[in-house]
Protein backbone atom coordinates (compact mmCIF):
# COMPACT_ATOMS: atom_id res chain seq x y z
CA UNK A 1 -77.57 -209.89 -32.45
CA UNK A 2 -76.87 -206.52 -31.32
CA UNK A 3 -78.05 -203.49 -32.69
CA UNK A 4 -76.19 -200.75 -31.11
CA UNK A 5 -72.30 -200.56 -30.09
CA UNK A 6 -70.76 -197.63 -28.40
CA UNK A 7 -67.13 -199.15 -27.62
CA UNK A 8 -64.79 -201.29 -30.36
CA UNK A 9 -61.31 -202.17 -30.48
CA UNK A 10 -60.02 -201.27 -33.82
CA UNK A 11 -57.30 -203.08 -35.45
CA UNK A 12 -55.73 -200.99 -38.47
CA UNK A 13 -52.55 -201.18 -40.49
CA UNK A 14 -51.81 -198.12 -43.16
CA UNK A 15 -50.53 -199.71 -46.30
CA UNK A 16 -46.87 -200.44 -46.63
CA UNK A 17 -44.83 -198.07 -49.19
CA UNK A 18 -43.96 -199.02 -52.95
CA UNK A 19 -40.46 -200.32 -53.86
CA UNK A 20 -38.21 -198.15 -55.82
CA UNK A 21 -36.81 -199.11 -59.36
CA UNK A 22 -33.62 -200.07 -59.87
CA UNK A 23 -33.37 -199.47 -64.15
CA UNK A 24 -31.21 -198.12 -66.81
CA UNK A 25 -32.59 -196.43 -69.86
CA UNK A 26 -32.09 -198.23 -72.96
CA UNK A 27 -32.21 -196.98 -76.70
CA UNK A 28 -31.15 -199.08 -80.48
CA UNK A 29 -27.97 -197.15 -80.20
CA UNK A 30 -27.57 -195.77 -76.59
CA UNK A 31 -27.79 -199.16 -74.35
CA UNK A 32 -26.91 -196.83 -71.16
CA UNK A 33 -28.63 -193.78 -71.39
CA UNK A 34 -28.70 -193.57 -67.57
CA UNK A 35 -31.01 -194.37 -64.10
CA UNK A 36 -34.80 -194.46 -64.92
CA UNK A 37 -35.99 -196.06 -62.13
CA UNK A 38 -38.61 -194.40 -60.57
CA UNK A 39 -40.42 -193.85 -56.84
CA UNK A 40 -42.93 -196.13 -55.47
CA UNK A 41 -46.55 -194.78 -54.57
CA UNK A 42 -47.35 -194.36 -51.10
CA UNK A 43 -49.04 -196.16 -48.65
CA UNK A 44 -52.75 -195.52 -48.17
CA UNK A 45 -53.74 -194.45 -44.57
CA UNK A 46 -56.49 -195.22 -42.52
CA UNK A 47 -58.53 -192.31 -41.78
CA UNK A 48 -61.75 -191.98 -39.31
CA UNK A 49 -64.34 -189.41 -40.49
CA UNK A 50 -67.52 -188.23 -38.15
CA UNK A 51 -70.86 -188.94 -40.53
CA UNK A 52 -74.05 -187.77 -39.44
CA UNK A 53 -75.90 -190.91 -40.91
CA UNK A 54 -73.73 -192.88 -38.85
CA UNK A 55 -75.42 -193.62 -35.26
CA UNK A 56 -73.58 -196.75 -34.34
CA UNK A 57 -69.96 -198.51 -34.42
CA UNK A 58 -71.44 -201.86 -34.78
CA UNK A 59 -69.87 -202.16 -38.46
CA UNK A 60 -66.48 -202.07 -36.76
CA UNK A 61 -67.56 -204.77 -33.85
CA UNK A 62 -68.59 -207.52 -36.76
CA UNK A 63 -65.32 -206.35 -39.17
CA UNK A 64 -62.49 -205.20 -36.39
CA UNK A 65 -60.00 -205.58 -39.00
CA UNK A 66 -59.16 -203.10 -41.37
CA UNK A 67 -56.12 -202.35 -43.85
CA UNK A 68 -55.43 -199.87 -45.96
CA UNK A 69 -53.69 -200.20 -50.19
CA UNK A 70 -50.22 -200.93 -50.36
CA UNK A 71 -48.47 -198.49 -52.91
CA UNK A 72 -47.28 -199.63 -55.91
CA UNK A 73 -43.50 -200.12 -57.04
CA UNK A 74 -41.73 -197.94 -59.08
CA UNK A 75 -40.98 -198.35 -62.88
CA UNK A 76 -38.70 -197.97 -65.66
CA UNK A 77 -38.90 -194.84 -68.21
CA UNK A 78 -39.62 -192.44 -64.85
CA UNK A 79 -42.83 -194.17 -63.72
CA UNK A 80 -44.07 -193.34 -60.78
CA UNK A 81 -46.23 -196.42 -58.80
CA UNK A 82 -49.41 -195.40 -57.62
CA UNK A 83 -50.52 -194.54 -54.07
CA UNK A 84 -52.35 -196.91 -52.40
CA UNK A 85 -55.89 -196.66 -51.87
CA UNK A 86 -56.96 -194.46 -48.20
CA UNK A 87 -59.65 -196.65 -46.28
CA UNK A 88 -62.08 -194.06 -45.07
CA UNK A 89 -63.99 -195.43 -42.00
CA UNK A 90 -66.82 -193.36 -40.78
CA UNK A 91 -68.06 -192.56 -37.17
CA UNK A 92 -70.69 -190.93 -35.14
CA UNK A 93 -70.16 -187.56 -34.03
CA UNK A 94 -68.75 -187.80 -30.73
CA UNK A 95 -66.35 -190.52 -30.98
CA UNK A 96 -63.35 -190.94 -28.76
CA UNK A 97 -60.23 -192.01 -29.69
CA UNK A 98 -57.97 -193.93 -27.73
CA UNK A 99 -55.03 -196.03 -27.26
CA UNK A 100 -55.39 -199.20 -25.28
CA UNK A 101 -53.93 -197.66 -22.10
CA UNK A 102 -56.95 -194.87 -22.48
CA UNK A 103 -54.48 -192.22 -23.41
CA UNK A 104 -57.02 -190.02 -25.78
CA UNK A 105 -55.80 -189.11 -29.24
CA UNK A 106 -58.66 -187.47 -31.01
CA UNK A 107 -61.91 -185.97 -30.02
CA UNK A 108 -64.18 -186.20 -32.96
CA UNK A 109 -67.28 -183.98 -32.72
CA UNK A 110 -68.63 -181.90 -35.59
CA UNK A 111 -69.75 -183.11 -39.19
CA UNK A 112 -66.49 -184.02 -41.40
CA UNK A 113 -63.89 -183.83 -38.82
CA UNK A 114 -61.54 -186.10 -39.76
CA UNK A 115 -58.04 -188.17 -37.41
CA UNK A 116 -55.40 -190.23 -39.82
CA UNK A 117 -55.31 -192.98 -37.53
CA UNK A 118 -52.64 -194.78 -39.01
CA UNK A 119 -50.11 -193.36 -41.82
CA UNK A 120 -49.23 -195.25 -45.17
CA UNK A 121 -45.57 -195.90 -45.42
CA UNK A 122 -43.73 -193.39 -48.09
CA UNK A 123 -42.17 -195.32 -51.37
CA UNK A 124 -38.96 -196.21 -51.81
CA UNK A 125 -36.69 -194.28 -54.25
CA UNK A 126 -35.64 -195.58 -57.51
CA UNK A 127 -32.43 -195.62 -58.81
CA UNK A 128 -32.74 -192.22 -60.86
CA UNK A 129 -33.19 -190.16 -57.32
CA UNK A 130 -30.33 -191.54 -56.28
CA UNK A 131 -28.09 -190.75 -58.77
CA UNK A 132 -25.13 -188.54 -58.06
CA UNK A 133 -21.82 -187.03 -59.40
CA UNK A 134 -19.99 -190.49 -57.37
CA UNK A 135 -22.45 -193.01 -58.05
CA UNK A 136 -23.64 -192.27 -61.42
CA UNK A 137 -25.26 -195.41 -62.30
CA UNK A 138 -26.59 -196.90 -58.84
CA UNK A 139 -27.40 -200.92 -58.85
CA UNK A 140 -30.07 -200.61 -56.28
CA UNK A 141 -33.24 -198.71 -55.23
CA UNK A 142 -34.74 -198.48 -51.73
CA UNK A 143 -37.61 -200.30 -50.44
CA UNK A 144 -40.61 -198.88 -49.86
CA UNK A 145 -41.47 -198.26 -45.65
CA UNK A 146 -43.95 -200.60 -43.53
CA UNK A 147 -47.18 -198.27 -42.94
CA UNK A 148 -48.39 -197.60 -39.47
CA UNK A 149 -50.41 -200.67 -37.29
CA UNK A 150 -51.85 -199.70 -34.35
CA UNK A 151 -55.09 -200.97 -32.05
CA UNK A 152 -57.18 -198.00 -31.08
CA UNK A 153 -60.27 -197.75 -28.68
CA UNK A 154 -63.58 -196.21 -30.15
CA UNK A 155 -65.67 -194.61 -27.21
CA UNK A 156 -69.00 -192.67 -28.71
CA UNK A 157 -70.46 -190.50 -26.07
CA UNK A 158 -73.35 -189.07 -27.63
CA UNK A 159 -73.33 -185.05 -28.67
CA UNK A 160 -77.03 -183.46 -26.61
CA UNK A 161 -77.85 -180.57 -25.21
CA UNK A 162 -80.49 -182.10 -22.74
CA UNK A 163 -79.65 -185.49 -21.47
CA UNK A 164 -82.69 -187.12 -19.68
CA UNK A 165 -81.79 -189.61 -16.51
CA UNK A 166 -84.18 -191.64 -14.44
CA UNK A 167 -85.20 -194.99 -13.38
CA UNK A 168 -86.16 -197.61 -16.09
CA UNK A 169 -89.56 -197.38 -17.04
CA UNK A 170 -89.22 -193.44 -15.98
CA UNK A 171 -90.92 -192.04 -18.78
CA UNK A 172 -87.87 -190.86 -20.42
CA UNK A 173 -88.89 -192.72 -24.27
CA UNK A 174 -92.14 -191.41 -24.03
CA UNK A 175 -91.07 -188.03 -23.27
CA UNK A 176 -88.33 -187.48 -25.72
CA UNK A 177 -91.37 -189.18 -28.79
CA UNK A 178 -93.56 -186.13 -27.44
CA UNK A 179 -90.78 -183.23 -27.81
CA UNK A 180 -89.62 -184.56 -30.58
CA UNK A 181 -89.84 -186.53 -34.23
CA UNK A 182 -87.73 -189.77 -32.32
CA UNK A 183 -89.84 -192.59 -32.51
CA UNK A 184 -87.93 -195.09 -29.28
CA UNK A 185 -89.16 -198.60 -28.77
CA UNK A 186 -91.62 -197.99 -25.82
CA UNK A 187 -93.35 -200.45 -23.57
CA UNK A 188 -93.72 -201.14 -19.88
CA UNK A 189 -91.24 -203.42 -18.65
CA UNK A 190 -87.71 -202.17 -17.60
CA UNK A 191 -84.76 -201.66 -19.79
CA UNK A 192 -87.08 -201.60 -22.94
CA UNK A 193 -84.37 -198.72 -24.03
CA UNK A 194 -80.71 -200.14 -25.00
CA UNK A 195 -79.66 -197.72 -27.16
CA UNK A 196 -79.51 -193.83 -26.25
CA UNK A 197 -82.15 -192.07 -28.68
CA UNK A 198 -81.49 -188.50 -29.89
CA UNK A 199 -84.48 -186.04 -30.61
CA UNK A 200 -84.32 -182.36 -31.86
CA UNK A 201 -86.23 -180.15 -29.94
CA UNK A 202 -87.54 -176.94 -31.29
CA UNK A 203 -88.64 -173.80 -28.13
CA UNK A 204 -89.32 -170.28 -29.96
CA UNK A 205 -85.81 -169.67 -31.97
CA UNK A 206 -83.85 -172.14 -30.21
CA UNK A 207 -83.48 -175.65 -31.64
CA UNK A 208 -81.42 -178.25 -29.19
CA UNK A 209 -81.40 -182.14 -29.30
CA UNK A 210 -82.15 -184.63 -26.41
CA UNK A 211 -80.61 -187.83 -25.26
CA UNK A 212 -82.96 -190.32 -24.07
CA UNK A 213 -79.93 -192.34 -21.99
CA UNK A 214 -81.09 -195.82 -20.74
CA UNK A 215 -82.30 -196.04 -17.42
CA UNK A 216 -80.17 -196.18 -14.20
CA UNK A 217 -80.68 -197.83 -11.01
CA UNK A 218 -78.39 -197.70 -8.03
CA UNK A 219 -74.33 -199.16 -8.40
CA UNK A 220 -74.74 -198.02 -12.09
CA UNK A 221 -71.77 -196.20 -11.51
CA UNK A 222 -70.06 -199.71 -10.42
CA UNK A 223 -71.27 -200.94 -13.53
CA UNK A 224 -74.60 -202.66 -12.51
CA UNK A 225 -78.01 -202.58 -14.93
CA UNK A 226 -76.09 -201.07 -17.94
CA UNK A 227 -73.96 -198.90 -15.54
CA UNK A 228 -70.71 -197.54 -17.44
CA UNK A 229 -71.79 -198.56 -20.48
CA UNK A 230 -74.03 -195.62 -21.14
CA UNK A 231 -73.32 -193.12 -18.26
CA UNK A 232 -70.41 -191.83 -20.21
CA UNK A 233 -73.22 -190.58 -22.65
CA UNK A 234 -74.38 -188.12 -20.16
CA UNK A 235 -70.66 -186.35 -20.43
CA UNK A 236 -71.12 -183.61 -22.91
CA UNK A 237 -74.53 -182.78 -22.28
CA UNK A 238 -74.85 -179.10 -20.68
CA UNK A 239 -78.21 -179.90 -19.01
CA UNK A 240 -79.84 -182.42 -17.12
CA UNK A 241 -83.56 -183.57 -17.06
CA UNK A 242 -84.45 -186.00 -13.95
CA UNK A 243 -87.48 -187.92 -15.27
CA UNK A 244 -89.66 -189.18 -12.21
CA UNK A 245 -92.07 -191.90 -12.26
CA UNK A 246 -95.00 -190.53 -10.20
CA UNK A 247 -96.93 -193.76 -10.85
CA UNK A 248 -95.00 -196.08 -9.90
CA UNK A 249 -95.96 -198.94 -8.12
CA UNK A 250 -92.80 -200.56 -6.72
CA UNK A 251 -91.96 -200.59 -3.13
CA UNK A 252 -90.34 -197.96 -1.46
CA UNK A 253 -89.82 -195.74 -4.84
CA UNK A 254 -91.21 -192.32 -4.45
CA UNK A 255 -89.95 -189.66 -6.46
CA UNK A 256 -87.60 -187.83 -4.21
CA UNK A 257 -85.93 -191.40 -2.96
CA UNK A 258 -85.22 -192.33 -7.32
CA UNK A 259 -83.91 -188.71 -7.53
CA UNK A 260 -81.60 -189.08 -4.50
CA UNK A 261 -80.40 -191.68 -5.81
CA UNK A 262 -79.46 -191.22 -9.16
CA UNK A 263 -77.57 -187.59 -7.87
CA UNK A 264 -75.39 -189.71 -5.94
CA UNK A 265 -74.51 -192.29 -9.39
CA UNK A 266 -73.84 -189.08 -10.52
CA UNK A 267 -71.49 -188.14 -8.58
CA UNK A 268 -70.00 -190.89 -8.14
CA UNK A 269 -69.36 -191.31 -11.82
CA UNK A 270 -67.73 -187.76 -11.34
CA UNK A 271 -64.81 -189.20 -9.04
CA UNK A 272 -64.16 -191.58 -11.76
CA UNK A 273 -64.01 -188.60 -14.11
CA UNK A 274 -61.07 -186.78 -12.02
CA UNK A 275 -58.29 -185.55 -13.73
CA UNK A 276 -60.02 -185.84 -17.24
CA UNK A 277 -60.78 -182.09 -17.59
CA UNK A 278 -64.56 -182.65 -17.63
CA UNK A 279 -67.44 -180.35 -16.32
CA UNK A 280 -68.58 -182.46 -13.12
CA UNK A 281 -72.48 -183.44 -13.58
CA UNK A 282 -73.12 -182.07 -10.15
CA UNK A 283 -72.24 -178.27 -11.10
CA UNK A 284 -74.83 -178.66 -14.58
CA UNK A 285 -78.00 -177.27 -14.64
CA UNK A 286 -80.84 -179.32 -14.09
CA UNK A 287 -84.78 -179.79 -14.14
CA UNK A 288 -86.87 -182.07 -12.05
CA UNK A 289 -89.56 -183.37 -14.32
CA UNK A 290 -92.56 -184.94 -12.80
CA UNK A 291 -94.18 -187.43 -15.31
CA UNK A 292 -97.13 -189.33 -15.84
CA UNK A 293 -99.47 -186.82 -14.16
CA UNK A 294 -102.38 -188.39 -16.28
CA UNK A 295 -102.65 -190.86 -13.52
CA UNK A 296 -104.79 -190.08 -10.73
CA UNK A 297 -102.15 -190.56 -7.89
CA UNK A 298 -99.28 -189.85 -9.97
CA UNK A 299 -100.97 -186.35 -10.20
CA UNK A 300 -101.61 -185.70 -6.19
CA UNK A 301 -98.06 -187.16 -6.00
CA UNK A 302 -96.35 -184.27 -7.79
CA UNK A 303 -98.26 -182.00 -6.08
CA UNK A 304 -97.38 -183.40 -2.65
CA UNK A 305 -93.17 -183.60 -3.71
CA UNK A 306 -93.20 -180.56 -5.84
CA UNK A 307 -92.70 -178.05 -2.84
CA UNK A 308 -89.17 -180.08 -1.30
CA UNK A 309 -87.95 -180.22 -5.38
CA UNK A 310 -88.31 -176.20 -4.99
CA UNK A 311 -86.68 -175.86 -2.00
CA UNK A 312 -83.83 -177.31 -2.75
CA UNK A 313 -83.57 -174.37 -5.43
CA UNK A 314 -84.70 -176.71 -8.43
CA UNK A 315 -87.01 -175.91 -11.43
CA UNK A 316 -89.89 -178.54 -11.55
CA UNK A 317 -92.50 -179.37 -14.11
CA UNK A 318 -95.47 -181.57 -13.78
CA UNK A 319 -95.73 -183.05 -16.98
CA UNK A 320 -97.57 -186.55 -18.71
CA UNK A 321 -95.55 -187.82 -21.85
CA UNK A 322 -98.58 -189.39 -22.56
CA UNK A 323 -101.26 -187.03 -22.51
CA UNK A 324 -98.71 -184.27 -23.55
CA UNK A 325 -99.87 -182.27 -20.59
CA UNK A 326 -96.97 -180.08 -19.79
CA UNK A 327 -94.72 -180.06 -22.71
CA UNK A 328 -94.36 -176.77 -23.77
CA UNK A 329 -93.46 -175.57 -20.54
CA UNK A 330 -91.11 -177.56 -20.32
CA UNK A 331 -89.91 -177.03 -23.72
CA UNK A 332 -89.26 -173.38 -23.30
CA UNK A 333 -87.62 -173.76 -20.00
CA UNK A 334 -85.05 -176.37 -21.76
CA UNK A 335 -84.70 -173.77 -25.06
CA UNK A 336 -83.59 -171.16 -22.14
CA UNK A 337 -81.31 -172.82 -20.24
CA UNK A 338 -79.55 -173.95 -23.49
CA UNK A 339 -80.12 -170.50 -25.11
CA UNK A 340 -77.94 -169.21 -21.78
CA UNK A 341 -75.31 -171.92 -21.91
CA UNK A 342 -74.62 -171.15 -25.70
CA UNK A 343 -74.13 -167.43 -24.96
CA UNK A 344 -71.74 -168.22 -21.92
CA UNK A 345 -69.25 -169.88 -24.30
CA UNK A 346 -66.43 -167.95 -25.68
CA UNK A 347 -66.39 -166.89 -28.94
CA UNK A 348 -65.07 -169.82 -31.13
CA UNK A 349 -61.96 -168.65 -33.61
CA UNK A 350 -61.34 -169.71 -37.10
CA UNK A 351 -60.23 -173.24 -37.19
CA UNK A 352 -56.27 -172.87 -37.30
CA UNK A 353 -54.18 -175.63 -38.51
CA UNK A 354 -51.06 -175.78 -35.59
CA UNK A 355 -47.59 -177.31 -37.03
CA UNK A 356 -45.89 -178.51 -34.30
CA UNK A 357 -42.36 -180.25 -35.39
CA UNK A 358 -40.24 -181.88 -33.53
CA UNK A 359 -37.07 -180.01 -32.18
CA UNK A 360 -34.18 -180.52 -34.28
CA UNK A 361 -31.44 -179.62 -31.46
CA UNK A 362 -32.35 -183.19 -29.72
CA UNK A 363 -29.73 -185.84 -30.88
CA UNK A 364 -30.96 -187.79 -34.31
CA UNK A 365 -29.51 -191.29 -33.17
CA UNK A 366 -28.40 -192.53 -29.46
CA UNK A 367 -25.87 -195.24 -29.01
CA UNK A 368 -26.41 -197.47 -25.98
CA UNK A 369 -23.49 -200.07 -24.69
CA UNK A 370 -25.21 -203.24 -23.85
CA UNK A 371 -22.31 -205.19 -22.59
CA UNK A 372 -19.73 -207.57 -24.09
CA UNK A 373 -18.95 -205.64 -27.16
CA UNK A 374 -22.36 -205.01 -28.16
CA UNK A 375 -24.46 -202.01 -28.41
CA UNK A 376 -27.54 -200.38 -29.56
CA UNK A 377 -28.28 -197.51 -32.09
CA UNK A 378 -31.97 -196.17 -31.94
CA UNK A 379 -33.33 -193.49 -33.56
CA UNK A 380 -35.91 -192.66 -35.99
CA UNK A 381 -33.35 -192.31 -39.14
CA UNK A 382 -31.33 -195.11 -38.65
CA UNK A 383 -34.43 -197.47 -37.89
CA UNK A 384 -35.91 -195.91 -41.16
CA UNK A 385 -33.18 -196.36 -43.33
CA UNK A 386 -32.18 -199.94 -42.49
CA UNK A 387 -36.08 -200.54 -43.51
CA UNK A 388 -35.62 -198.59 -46.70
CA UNK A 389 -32.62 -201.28 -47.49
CA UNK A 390 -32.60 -204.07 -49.53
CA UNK A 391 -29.98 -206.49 -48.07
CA UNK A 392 -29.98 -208.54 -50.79
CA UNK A 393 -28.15 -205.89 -52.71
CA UNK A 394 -24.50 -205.36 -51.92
CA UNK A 395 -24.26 -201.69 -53.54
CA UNK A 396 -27.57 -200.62 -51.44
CA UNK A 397 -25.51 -202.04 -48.49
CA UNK A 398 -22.59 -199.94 -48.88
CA UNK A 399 -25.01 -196.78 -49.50
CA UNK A 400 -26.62 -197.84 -46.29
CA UNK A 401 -23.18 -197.47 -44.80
CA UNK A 402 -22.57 -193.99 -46.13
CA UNK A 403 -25.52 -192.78 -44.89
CA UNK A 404 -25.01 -193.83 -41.58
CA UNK A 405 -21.71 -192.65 -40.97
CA UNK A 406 -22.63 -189.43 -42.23
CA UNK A 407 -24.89 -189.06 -39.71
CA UNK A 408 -21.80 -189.39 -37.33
CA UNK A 409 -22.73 -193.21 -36.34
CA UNK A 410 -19.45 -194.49 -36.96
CA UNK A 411 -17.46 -191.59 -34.71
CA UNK A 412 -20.14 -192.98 -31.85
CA UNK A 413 -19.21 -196.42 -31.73
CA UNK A 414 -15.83 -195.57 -31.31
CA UNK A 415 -16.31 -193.45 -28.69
CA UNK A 416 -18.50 -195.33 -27.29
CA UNK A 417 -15.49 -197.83 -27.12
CA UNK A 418 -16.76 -200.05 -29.83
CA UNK A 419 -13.73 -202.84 -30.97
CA UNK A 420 -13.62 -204.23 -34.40
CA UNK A 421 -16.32 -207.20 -34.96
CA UNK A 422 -18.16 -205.53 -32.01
CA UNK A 423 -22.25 -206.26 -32.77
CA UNK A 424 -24.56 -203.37 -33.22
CA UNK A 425 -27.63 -203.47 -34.13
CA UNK A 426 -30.09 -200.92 -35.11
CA UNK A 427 -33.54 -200.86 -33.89
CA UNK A 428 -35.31 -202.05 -30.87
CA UNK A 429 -34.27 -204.73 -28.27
CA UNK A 430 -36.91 -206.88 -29.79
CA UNK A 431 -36.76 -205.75 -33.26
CA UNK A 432 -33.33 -205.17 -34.76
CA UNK A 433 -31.17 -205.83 -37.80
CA UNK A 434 -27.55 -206.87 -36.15
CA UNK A 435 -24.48 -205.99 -38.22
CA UNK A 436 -20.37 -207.03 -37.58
CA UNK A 437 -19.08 -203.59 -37.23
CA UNK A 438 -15.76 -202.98 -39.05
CA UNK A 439 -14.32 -199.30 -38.88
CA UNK A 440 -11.54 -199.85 -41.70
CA UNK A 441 -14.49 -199.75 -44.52
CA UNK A 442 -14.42 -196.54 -45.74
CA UNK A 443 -16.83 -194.22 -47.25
CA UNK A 444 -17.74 -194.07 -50.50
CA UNK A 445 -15.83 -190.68 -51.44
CA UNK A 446 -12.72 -192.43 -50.55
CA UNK A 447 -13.22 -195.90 -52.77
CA UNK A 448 -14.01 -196.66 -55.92
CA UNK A 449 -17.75 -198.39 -56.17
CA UNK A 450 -17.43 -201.68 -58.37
CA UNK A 451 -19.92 -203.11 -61.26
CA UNK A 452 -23.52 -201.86 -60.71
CA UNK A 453 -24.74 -203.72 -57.94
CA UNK A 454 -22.01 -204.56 -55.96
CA UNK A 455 -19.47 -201.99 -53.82
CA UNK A 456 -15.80 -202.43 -53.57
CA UNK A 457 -15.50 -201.67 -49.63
CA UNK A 458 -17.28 -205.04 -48.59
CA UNK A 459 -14.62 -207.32 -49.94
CA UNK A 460 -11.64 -205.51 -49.00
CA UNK A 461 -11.72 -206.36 -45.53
């Protein structure tokens, strides 16, 4: 059973709005004191929250699914239905959010930021909102709306300063237990680290944490040894550490060949970040670090590489993890590397909330001919109010019809060369509500609305 996931698929749905209430106000000696039906409670929505405690989206791999409270319908006497209930999910700082096509909606990095994933639906009115000087007494309420569903892609890529890369068996565990309080599995056989570990590092005044990313070999950026899966953890980390196994006993590994090698994964994983707006990995600093000195040859193996590391302009530091021989050094040279990239940034600026809305001069509805006396009417009001509508419900029929020739549907169709009993329907291709369109009902302010319940206009035809 796994331990550690870095990369879900999230299924959500928002909870769907409240119905309103259709009711009349009743007293001993006043049997129609008027509309009291009230609003229905909102949806709850489904929000994602960054916890530090959190280290791991394995609780969303084993439970995908997750739905928010429906809202609760309106009441007589003015009552209100509840809201539903928000489902707060919490992440690890650093999670991506995307749609399935990778299109990135939220960045989440920083303790409590929070991303509505998915929005509750908003509760129907009841009758007593809908009341007005020429329907006094409406029959019908609307229905609450649907709430938002959506699948969304969870990426974490972990928040370091310092992200240490090598070979398996490198070192890297036993280095980042000696800087730090991180206690990694360690042992000597490859891959013993499947999970990045984090460790907070503390050099003079500067404090920085570490990422102990799982060891590379060559095609990792093809995917190969755990590839992909954690090289994307190495993305916001401002400074590299290569961690090279000066003991090792494999054939035709040395040092400057495992180095070589992992600069060009490296880059390689850089051409797959193109376009994405990220730092390449090949213009951050970086140390060479030189580990397990304690070993005889290891030792007169840094000494013998050290000199081409420096000539090719690059800090190096002969260090043993195990002996801690080395570690303050190295340390300090970390703290002031990150001490330089912190003052480089720009000044950060209050957190300001942008409102963005959406441009009102753009048309509100679009009528598209389809052929053979049909057509199309999309839009986000007309979609939204033939949701709000109970069909059932003649009266909320003919108020359904008011609205939408108000909106100047009706004068469309006709010059879009609509012909009586022409089909329209509302909505989407796949998902529409089809209506017989006949132009000779009128509005409301021209007819007189029957019993409560019922309107006039759809039996005159």
């Amino acid at each position: 059973m796994a331990d550690f996931v870095d990369r879900v698929v999230l299924h959500i749905a928002a909870g769907n709005g409240g119905h309103g209430c259709a009711s009349v106000h009743r007293e001993k000696f006043k049997p129609l004191g008027g509309p009291d039906g009230a609003t229905g409670g909102k949806g709850g929505d489904v929000i994602l929250e960054v916890d530090s405690n959190t280290s791991s989206l394995l609780d969303y791999h084993r439970r995908p699914h997750r739905r928010a409270g429906n809202g609760k319908p309106g009441a007589g006497s003015l009552r209100n239905g509840a809201n539903g209930e928000d489902v707060l999910l919490k992440v690890p700082n650093g999670t991506v959010v995307k749609t399935k096509d990778g299109e990135v909606l939220a960045d989440l990095v920083g303790e409590g930021t929070r991303y509505i994933a998915a929005r509750g639906g908003q509760g129907g009115l009841g009758n007593a909102a809908l009341a007005s000087a020429k329907r006094k007494a409406p029959g019908f309420a609307l229905l609450g709306e649907p709430g938002d569903e959506a699948d969304v892609v969870l990426e974490l890529k972990t928040v370091a300063d310092v992200a240490l890369v090598g070979f398996p068996s490198a070192g890297k565990s036993s280095l980042i237990a000696a800087l730090s309080a991180a206690k990694p599995k360690i042992a000597d056989y490859p891959f013993t680290t499947l999970i990045p570990n984090l460790g907070v590092v503390s050099a003079g005044e500067t404090v920085f944490t570490v990422a102990d990313v799982p060891g590379l070999i060559e095609g990792a950026s093809q995917g190969k040894g755990l590839g992909l899966e954690f090289l994307r953890h190495i993305e916001r980390s401002s400074t590299l550490a290569h961690v090279l196994d000066c003991a090792t006993m494999e054939p035709g590994r040395d040092p400057v060949t495992d180095f070589e090698i992992i600069e060009r994964e490296l880059a390689a994983y850089d051409e797959l970040l193109a376009g994405e707006g990220v730092v390449p990995l090949g213009d951050r600093p970086r140390v060479v670090v030189l580990n397990k000195i304690d070993v005889p040859d290891g030792k007169d193996l840094a000494e013998l590489v050290r000199p081409e590391f420096e000539a090719r302009g690059l800090r190096v530091f002969e260090v043993s993890a195990a002996a801690h021989t080395g570690l303050r050094e190295l340390s300090f040279a970390m703290a002031e590397m990150i001490a330089a990239h912190r003052a480089a940034q720009p000044a950060q600026e209050p957190t300001r909330v942008v409102l963005r809305p959406a441009a009102v001069a753009g048309p509100e509805f679009e009528v598209k001919t389809l052929g053979d006396n049909q057509y199309l009417v999309t839009g986000t009001k007309p979609l939204r109010w033939v949701r709000q509508t109970d069909f059932q419900n003649e009266e909320a029929v003919g108020y359904l019809a008011d609205r939408l020739n108000r909106l100047g549907v009706e004068d469309a169709l006709r010059k879009a060369g609509a012909e009586e009993g022409a089909t329209v329907m509302i909505g989407t291709l796949d998902e529409s509500v089809v209506f017989d369109w006949h132009p000779e009902i009128a509005s409301s302010g021209e007819v007189n609305i029957g019993p409560r319940g019922t309107d006039q206009r759809l039996f005159d035809w």
